[in-house]
Protein backbone atom coordinates (compact mmCIF):
# COMPACT_ATOMS: atom_id res chain seq x y z
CA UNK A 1 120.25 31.25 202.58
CA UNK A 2 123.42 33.56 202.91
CA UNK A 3 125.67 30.69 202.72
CA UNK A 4 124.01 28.61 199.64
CA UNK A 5 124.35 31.77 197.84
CA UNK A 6 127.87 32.39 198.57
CA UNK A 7 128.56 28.75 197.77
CA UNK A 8 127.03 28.34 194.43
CA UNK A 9 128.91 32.32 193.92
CA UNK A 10 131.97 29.97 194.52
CA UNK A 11 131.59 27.33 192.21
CA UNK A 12 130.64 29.59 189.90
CA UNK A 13 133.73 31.65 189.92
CA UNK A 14 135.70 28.12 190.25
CA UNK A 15 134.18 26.89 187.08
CA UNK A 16 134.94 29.83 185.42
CA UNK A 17 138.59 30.48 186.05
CA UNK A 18 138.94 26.30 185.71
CA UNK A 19 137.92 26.87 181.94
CA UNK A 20 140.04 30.31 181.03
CA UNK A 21 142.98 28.34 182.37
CA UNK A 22 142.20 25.29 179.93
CA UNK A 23 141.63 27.56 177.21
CA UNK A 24 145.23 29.85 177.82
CA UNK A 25 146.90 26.20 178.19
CA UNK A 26 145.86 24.76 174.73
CA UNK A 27 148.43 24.60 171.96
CA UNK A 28 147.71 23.72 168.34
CA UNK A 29 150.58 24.30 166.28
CA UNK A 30 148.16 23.88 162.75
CA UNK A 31 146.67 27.61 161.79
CA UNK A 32 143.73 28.97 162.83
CA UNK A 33 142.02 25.79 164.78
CA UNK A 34 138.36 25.53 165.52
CA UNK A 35 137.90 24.13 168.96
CA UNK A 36 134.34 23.53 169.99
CA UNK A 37 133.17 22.34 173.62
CA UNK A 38 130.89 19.55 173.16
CA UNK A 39 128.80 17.09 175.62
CA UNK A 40 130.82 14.45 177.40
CA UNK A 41 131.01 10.74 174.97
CA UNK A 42 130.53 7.54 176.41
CA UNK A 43 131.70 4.04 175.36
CA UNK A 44 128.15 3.29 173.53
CA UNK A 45 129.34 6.64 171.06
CA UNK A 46 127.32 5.81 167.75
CA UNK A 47 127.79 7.85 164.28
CA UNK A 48 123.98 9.52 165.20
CA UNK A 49 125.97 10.81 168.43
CA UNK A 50 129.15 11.81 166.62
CA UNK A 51 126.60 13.53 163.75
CA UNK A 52 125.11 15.37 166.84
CA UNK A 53 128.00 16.03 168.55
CA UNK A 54 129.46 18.03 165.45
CA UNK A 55 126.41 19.76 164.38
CA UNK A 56 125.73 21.32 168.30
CA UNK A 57 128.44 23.66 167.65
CA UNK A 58 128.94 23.78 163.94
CA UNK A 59 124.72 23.87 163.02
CA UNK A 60 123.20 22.39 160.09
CA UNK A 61 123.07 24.87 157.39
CA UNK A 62 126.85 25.30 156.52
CA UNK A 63 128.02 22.04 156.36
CA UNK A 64 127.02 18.57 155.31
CA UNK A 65 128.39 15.62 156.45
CA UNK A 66 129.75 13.25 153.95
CA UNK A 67 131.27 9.70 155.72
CA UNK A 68 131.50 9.12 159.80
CA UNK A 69 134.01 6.92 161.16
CA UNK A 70 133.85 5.86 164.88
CA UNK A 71 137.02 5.27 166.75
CA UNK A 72 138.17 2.41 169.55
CA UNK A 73 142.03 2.79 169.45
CA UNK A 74 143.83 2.23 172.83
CA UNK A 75 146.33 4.23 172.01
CA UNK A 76 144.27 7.68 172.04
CA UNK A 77 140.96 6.11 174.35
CA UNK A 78 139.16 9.44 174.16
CA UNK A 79 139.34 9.88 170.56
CA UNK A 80 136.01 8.91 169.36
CA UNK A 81 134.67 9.80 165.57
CA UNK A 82 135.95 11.21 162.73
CA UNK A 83 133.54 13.15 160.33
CA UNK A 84 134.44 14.26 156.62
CA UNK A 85 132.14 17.04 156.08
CA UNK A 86 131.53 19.86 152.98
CA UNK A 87 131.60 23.18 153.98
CA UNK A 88 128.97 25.19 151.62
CA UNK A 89 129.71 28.53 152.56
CA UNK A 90 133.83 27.91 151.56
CA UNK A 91 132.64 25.22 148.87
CA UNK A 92 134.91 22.97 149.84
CA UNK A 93 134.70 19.51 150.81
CA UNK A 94 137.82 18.11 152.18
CA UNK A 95 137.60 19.24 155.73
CA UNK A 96 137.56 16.32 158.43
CA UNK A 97 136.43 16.79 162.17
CA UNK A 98 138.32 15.07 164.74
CA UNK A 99 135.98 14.18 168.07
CA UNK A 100 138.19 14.24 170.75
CA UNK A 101 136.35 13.42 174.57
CA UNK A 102 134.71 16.83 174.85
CA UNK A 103 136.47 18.54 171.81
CA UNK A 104 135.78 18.85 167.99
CA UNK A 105 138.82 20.06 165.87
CA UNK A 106 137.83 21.01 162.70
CA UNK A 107 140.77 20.92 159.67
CA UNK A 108 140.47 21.14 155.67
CA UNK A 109 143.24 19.43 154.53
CA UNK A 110 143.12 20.48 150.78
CA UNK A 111 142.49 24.27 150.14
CA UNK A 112 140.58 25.59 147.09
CA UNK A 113 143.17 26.71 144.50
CA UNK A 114 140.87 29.68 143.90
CA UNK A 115 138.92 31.15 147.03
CA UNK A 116 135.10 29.88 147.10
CA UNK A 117 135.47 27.65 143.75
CA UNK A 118 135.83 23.93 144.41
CA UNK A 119 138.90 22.91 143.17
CA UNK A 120 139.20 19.16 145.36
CA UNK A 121 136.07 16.94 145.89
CA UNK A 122 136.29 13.35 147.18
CA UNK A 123 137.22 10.81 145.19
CA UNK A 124 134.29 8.39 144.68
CA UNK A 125 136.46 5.18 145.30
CA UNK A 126 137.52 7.66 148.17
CA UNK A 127 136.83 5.60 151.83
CA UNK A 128 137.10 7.65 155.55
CA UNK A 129 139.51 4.60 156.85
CA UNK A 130 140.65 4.76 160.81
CA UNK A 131 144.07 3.18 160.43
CA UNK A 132 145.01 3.45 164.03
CA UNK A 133 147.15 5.44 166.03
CA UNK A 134 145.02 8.62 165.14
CA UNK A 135 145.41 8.42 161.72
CA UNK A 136 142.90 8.37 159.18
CA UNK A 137 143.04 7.97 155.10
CA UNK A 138 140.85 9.37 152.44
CA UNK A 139 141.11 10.34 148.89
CA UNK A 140 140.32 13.56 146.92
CA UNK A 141 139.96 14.22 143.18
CA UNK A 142 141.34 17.82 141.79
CA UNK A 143 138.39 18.60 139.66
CA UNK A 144 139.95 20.12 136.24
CA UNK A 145 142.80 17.70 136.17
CA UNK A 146 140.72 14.83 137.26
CA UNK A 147 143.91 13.16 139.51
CA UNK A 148 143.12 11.25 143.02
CA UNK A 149 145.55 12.32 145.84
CA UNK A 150 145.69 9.86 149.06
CA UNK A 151 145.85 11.54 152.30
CA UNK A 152 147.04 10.38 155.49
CA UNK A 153 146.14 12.83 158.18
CA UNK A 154 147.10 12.18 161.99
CA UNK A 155 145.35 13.34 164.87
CA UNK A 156 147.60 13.46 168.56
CA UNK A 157 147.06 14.95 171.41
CA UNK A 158 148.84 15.41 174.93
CA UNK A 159 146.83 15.75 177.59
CA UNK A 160 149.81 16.52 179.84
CA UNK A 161 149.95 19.99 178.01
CA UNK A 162 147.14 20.33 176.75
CA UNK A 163 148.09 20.19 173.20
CA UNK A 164 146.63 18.90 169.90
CA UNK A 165 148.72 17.90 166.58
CA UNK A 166 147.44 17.22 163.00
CA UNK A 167 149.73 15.98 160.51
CA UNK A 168 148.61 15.74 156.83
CA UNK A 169 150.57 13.67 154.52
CA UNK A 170 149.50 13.30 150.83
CA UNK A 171 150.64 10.44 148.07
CA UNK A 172 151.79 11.30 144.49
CA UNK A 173 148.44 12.06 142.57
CA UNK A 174 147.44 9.22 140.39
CA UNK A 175 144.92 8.99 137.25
């Protein structure tokens, strides 16, 4: 009894100082990153399981998911969905969500001019695209000038280091 006690004590503490090390190690160079634990993916990942997957850790009353995109890229194997979502409580709705193996990183790519008043919504002829290599495009409307940007953002991520990238790139706005 002594010893099942002191071995599951063991793994315990193992576990535990196994994930503050992963933690201490990761590295995302964009501000203020949301990284969420979620439940390992497999290679039958569907949108219902990516929709899931975000809304364990991020609930369902904040945010509302508006396009899913799944992801079979060889170059980044664990990189599974991407999710453009609205977030109600910053009214904002170009924020995407990156599911990476076991991680959701979270990024709104086009602030509100003005805090809490929608200044960006999707374009309608706007389309969550997977391009490859990580990257994804989408489009975005500025609300009182009516103009459609084009975004490019790009998800990478070193697993050497641990360490996570996103680069956003926007187009000229157009009418």
């Amino acid at each position: 009894m002594k010893h099942s006690l002191f071995f599951t004590f063991l793994l315990l503490v193992i576990i535990c100082l196994a994930g503050c090390s992963e933690e201490e190690q990761n590295n995302f160079p964009y501000p203020e990153p949301l990284l969420k634990h979620q439940p390992a993916l497999d290679n039958d990942y569907t949108k219902e399981l990516a929709i899931a997957t975000f809304r364990k850790d991020n609930g369902y009353l904040n945010y509302e998911i508006s396009d899913v995109v799944l992801v079979k890229d060889n170059a980044l194997p664990k990189l599974k969905a991407v999710i453009s979502f609205y977030d109600k409580e910053n009214n904002n709705s170009s924020n995407l969500a990156f599911i990476y193996d076991n991680i959701s990183r979270e990024i709104c790519f086009a602030v509100n001019d003005i805090e809490g008043v929608k200044t960006y919504e999707i374009d309608d002829s706007s389309n969550l695209t997977y391009v490859g290599n990580g990257a994804v495009t989408t489009s975005i409307r500025k609300i009182d000038t009516n103009k459609k940007i084009d975004y490019t953002i790009t998800f990478s991520h070193e697993d050497a280091t641990p360490s996570t990238t996103i680069k956003i790139e926007t187009a000229e706005p157009t009418n």
